[in-house]
C-alpha atoms as a PDB file:
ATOM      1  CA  UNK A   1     -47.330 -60.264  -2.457  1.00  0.00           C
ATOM      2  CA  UNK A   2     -46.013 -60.159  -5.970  1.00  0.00           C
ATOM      3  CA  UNK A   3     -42.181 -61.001  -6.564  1.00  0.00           C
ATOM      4  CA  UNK A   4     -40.494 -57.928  -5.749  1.00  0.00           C
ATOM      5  CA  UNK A   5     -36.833 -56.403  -5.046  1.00  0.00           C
ATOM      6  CA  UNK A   6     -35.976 -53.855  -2.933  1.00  0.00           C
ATOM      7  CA  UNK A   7     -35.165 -50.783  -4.364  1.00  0.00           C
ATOM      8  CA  UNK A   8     -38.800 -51.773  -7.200  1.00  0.00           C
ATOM      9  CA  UNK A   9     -37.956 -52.684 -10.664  1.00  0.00           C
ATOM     10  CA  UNK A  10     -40.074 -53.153 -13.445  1.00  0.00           C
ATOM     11  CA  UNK A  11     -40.306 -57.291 -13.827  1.00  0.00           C
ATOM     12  CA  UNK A  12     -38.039 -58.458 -17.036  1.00  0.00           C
ATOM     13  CA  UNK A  13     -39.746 -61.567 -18.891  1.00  0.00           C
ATOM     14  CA  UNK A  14     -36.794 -62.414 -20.135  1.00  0.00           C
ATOM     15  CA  UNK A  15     -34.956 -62.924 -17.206  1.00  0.00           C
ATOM     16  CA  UNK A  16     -37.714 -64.374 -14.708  1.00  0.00           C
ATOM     17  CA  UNK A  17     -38.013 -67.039 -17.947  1.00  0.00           C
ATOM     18  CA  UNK A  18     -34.128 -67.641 -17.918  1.00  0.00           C
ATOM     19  CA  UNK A  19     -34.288 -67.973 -14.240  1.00  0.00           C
ATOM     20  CA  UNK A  20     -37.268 -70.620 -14.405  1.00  0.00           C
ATOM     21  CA  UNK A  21     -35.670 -72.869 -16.801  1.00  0.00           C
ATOM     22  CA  UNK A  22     -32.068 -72.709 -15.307  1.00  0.00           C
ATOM     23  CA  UNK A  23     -34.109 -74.003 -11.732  1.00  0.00           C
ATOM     24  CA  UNK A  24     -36.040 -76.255 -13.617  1.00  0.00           C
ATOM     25  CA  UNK A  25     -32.752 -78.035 -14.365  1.00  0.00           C
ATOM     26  CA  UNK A  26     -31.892 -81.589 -12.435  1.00  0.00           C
ATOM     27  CA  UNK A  27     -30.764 -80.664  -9.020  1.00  0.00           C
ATOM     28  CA  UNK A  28     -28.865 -83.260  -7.345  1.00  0.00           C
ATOM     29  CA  UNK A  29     -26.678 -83.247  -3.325  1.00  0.00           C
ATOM     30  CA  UNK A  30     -23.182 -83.555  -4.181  1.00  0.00           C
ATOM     31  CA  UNK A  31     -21.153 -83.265  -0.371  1.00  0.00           C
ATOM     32  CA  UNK A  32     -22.227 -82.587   2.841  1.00  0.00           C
ATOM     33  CA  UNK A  33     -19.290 -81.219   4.331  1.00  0.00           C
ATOM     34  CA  UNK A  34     -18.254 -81.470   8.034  1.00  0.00           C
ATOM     35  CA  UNK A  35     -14.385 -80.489   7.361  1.00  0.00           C
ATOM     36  CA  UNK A  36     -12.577 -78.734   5.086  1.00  0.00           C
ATOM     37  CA  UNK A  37     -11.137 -81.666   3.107  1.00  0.00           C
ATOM     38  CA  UNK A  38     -14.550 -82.881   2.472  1.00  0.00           C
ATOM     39  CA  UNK A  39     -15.712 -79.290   0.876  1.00  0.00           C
ATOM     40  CA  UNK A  40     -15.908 -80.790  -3.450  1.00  0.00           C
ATOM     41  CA  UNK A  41     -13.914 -78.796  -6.321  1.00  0.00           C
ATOM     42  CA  UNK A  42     -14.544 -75.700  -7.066  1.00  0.00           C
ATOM     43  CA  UNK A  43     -15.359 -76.347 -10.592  1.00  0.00           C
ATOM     44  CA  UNK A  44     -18.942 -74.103 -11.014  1.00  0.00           C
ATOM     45  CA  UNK A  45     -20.380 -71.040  -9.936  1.00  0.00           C
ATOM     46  CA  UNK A  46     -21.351 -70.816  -6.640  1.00  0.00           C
ATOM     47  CA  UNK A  47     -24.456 -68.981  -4.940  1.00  0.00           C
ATOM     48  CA  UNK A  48     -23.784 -69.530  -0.826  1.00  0.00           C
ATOM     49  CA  UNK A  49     -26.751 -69.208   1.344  1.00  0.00           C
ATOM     50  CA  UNK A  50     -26.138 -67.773   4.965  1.00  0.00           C
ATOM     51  CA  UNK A  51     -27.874 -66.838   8.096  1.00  0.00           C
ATOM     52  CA  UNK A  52     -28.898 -67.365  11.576  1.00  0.00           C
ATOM     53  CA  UNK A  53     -30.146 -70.831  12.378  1.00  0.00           C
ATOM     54  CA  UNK A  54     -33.846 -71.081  11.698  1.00  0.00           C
ATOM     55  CA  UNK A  55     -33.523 -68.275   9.373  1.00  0.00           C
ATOM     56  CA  UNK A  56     -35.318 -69.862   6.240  1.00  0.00           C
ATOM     57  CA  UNK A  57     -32.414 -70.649   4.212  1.00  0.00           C
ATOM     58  CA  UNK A  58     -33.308 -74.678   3.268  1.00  0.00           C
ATOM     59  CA  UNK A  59     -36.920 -73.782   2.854  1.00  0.00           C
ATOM     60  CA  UNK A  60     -35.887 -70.954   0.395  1.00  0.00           C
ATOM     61  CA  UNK A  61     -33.440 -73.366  -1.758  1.00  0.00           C
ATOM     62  CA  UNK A  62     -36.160 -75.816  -1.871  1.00  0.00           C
ATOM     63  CA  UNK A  63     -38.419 -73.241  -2.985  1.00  0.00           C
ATOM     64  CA  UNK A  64     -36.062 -72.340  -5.540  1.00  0.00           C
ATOM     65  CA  UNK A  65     -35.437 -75.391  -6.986  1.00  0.00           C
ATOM     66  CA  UNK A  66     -38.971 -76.699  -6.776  1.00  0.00           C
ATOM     67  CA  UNK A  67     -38.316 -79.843  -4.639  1.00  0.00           C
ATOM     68  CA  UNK A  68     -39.756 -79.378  -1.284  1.00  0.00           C
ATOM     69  CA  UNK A  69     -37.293 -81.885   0.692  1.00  0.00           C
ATOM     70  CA  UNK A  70     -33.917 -81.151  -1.516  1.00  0.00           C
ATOM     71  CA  UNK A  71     -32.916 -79.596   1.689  1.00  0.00           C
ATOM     72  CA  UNK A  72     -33.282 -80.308   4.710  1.00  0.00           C
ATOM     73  CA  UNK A  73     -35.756 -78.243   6.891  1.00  0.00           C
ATOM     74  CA  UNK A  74     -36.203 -78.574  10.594  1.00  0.00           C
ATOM     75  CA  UNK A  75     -37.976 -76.832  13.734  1.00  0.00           C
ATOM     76  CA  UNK A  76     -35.174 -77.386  15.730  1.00  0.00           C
ATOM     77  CA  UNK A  77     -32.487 -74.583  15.377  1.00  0.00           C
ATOM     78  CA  UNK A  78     -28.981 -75.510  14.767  1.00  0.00           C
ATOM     79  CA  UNK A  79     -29.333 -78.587  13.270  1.00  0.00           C
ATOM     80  CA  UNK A  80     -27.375 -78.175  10.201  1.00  0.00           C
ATOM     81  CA  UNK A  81     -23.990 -78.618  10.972  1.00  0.00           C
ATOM     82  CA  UNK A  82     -22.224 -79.001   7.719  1.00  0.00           C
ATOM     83  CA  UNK A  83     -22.076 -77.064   4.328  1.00  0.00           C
ATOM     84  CA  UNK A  84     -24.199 -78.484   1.864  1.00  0.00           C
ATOM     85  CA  UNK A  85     -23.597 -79.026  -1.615  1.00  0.00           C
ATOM     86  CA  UNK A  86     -26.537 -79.119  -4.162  1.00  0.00           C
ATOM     87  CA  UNK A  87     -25.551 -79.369  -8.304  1.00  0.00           C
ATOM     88  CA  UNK A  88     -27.896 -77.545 -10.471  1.00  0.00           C
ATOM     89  CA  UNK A  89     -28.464 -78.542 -14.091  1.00  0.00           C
ATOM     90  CA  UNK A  90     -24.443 -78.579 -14.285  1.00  0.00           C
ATOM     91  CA  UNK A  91     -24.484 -75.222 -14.395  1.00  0.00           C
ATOM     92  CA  UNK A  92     -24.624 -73.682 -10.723  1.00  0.00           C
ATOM     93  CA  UNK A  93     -23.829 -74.585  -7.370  1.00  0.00           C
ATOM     94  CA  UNK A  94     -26.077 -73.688  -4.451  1.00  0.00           C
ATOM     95  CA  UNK A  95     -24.253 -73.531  -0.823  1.00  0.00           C
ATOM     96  CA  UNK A  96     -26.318 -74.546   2.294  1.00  0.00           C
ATOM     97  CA  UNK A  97     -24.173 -73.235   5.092  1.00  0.00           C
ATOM     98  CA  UNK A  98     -24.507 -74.080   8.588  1.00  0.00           C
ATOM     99  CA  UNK A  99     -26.732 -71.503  10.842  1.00  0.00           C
ATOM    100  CA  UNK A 100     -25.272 -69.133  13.862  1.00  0.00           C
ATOM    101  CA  UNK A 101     -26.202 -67.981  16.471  1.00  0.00           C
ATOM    102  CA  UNK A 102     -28.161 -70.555  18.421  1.00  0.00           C
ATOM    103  CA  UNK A 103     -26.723 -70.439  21.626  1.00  0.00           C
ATOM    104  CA  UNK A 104     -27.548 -73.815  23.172  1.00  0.00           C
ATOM    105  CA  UNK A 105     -24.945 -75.495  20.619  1.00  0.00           C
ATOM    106  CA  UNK A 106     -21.846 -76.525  22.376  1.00  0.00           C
ATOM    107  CA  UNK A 107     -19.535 -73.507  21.968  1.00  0.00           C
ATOM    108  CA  UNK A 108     -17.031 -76.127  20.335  1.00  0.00           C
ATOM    109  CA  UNK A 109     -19.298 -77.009  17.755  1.00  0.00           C
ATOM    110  CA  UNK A 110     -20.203 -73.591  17.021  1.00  0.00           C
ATOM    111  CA  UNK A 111     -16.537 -72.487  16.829  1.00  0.00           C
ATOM    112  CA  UNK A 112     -15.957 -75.219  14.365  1.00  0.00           C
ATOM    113  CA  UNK A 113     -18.799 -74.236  12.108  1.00  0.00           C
ATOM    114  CA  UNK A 114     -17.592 -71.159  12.317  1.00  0.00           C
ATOM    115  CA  UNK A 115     -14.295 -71.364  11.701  1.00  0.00           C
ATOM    116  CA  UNK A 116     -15.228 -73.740   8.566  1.00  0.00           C
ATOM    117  CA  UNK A 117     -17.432 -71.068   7.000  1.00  0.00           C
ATOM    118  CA  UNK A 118     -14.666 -68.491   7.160  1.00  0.00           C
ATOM    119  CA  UNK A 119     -12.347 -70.868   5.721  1.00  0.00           C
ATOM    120  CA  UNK A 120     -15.241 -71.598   2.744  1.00  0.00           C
ATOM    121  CA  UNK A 121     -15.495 -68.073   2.038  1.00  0.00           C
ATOM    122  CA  UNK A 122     -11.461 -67.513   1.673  1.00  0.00           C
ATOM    123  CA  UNK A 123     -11.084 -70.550  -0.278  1.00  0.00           C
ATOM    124  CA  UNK A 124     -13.888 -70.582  -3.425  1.00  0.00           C
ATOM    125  CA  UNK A 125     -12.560 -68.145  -6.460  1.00  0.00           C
ATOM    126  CA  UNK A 126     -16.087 -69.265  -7.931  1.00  0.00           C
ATOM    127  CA  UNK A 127     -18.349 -67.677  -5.501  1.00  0.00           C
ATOM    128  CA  UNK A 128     -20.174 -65.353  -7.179  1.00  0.00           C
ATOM    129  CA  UNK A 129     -22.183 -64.097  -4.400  1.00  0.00           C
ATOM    130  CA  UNK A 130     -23.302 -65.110  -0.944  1.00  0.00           C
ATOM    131  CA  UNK A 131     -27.006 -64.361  -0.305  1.00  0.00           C
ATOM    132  CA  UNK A 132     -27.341 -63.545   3.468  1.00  0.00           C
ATOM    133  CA  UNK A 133     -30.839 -64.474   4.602  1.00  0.00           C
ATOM    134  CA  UNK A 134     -32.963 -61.719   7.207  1.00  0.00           C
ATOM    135  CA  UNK A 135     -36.291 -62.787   8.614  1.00  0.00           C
ATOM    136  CA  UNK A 136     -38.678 -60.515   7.548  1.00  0.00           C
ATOM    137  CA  UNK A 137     -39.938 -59.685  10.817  1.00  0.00           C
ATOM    138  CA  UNK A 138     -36.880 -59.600  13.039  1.00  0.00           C
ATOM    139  CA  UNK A 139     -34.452 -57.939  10.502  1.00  0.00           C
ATOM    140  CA  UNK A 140     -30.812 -57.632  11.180  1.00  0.00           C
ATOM    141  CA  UNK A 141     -29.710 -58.863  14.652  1.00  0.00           C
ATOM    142  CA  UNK A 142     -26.216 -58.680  16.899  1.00  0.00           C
ATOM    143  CA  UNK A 143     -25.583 -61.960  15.477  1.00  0.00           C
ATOM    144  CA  UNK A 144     -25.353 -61.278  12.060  1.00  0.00           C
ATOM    145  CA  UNK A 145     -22.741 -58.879  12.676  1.00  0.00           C
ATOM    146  CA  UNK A 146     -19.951 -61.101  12.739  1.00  0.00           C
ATOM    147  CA  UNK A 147     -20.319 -62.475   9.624  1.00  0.00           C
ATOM    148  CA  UNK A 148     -21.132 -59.128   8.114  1.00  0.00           C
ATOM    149  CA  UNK A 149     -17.993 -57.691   8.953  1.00  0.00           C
ATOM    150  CA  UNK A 150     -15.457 -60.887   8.088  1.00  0.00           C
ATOM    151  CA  UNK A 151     -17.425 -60.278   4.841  1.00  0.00           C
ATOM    152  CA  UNK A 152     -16.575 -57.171   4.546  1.00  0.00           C
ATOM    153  CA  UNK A 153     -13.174 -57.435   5.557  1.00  0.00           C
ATOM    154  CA  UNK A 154     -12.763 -60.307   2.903  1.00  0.00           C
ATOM    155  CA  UNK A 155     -14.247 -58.760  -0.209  1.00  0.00           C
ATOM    156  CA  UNK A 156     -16.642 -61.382  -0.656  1.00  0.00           C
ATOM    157  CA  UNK A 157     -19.758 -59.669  -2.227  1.00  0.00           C
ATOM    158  CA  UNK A 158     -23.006 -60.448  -0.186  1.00  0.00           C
ATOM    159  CA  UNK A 159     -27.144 -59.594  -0.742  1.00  0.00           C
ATOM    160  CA  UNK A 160     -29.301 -59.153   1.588  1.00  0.00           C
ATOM    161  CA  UNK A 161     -32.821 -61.790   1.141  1.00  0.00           C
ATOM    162  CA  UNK A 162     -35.790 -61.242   3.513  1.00  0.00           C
ATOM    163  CA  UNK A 163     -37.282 -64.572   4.074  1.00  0.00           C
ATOM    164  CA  UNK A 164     -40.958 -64.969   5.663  1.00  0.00           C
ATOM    165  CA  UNK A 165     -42.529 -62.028   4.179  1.00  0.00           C
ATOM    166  CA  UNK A 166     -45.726 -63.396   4.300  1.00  0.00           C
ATOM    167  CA  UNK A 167     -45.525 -63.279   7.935  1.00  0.00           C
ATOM    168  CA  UNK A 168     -45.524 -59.256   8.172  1.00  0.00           C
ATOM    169  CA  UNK A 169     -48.053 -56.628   7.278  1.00  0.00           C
ATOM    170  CA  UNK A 170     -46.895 -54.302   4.040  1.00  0.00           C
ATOM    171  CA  UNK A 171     -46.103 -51.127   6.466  1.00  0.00           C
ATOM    172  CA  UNK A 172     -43.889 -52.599   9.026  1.00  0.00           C
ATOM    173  CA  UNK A 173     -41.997 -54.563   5.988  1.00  0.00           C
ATOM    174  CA  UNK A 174     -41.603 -50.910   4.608  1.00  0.00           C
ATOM    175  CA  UNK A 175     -40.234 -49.780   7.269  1.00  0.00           C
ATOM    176  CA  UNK A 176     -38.006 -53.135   7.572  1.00  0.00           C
ATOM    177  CA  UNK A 177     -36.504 -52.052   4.261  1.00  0.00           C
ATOM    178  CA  UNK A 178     -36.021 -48.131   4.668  1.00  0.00           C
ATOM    179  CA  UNK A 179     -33.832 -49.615   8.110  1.00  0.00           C
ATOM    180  CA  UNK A 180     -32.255 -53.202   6.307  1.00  0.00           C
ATOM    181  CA  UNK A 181     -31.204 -50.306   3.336  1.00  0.00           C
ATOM    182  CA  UNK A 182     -29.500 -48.111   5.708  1.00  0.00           C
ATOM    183  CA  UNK A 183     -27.565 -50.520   7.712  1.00  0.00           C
ATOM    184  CA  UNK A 184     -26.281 -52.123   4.394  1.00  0.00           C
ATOM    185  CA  UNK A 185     -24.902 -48.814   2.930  1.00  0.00           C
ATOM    186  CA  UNK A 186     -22.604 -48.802   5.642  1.00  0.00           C
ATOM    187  CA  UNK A 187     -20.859 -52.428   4.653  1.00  0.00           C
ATOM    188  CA  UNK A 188     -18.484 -52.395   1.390  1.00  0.00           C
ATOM    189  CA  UNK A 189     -19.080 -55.956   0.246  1.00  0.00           C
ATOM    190  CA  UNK A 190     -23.038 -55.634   0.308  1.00  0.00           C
ATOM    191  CA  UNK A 191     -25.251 -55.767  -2.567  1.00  0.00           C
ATOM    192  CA  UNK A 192     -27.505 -52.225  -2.439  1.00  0.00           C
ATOM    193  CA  UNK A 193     -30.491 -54.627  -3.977  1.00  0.00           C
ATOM    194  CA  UNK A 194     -32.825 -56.513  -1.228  1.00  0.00           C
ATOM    195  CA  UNK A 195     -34.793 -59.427  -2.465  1.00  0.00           C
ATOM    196  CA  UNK A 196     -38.012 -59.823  -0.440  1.00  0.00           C
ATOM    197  CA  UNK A 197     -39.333 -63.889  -0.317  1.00  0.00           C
ATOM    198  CA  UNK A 198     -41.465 -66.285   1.178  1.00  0.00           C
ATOM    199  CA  UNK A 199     -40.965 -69.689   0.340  1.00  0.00           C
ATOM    200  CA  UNK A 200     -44.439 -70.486   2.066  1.00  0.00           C
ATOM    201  CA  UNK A 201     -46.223 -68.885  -1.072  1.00  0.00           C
ATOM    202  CA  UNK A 202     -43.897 -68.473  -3.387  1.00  0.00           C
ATOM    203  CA  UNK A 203     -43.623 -64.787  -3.286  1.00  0.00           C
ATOM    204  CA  UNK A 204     -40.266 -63.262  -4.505  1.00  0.00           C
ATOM    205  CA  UNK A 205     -38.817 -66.325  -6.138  1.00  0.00           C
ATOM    206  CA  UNK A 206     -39.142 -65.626  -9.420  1.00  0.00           C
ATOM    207  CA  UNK A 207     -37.302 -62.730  -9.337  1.00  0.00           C
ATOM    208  CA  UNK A 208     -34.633 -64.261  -7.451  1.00  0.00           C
ATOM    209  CA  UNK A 209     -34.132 -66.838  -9.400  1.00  0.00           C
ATOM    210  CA  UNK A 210     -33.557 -64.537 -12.603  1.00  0.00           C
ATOM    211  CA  UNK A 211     -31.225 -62.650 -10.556  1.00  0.00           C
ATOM    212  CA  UNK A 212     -29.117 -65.679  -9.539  1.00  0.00           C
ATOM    213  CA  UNK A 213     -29.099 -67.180 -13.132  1.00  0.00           C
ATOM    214  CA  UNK A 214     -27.328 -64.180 -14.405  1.00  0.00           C
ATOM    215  CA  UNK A 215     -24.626 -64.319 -11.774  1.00  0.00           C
ATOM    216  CA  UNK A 216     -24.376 -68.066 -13.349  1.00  0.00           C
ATOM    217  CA  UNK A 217     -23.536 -66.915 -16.757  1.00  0.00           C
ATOM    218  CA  UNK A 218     -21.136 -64.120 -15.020  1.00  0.00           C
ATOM    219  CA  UNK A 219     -17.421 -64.584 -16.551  1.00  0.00           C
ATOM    220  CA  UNK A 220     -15.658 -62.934 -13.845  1.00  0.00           C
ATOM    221  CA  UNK A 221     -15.801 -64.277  -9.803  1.00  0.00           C
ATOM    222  CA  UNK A 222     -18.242 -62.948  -7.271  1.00  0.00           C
END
């Protein structure tokens, strides 16, 4: 599958080449945080990955960044239970946010993550956007709506990323799209443009990566 948004463009060299070298840059962890007073400065721009557990999202910042254990990736949903804090070339922050909706965590512990990714989301005036992450062959479930609608109801801006595309056949992802379009044109804080991945091989990234580099040079918040 060649890198590919959803609704098409036509690729721009330009951008896919300022998107390569910004995610060539150093990437380094900064703060693995369990509590709110551990959560770093808000001193960069910030891209915020979210989803259910299991979802893809470590795999696809490690794909982004080219470093195949910068985040952590397990089998085992639900095991990241703090947000994660990754520097990139000192220009952009990438946000690895706990997973929901695995129902065999302790119903404290997922209250707490929850209620520490809400507060995240308030509290960052340099988010620029959060990317929420859709396996490709499941699409959007119950669970997600939660977090859709506090979202919404907070004005944060969020785009929809299909992860695993490698995993489903070209019709039923078309038909994954025509339905993951029409669901999002209902929600006020999401992004019309899907990006379609696979961090397996490598589909999608490139584009994604151009998108995200020019939400780093964005002025203006979110």
């Amino acid at each position: 599958m060649a890198d590919a948004v959803y609704p098409p463009q036509a690729p721009d060299p330009e951008a896919e080449e300022r998107g390569r070298l910004l995610f060539a840059s150093a990437c380094r962890f900064v703060a693995g945080a369990a509590d709110e007073k551990a959560i770093p400065p808000d001193l960069l721009p910030e891209i915020a990955f979210a989803g259910r557990s299991n979802v893809g999202k470590s795999s696809l910042v490690n794909a982004l960044v080219g470093h195949a254990a910068l985040a952590r990736v397990s089998k085992s949903p639900g095991r990241t239970r703090q947000i994660n804090f990754f520097e990139l070339g000192q220009r952009l922050m990438l946000v690895d946010l706990p997973g929901y909706g695995y129902a065999q965590a302790p119903k404290r512990e997922i209250a707490r993550w929850t209620s520490l990714v809400e507060r995240y989301f308030k509290g960052r005036t340099g988010l620029r956007r959060a990317l929420l992450l859709f396996d490709a062959r499941f699409g959007i479930k119950e669970t997600d709506a939660p977090l859709m609608r506090f979202l919404d109801e907070a004005a944060v801006s969020y785009q929809a990323v299909l992860t695993k595309a490698d995993l489903v056949k070209p019709a039923e992802l078309a038909t994954m799209l025509a339905g993951l379009a029409a669901a999002l044109a209902r929600h006020p804080a999401a992004h019309p443009m899907i990006h379609i991945t696979s961090a397996r091989d490598g589909s999608g990234i490139a584009a994604l990566r151009a998108a995200l580099a020019a939400l780093a040079a964005a002025t203006a918040p979110r």
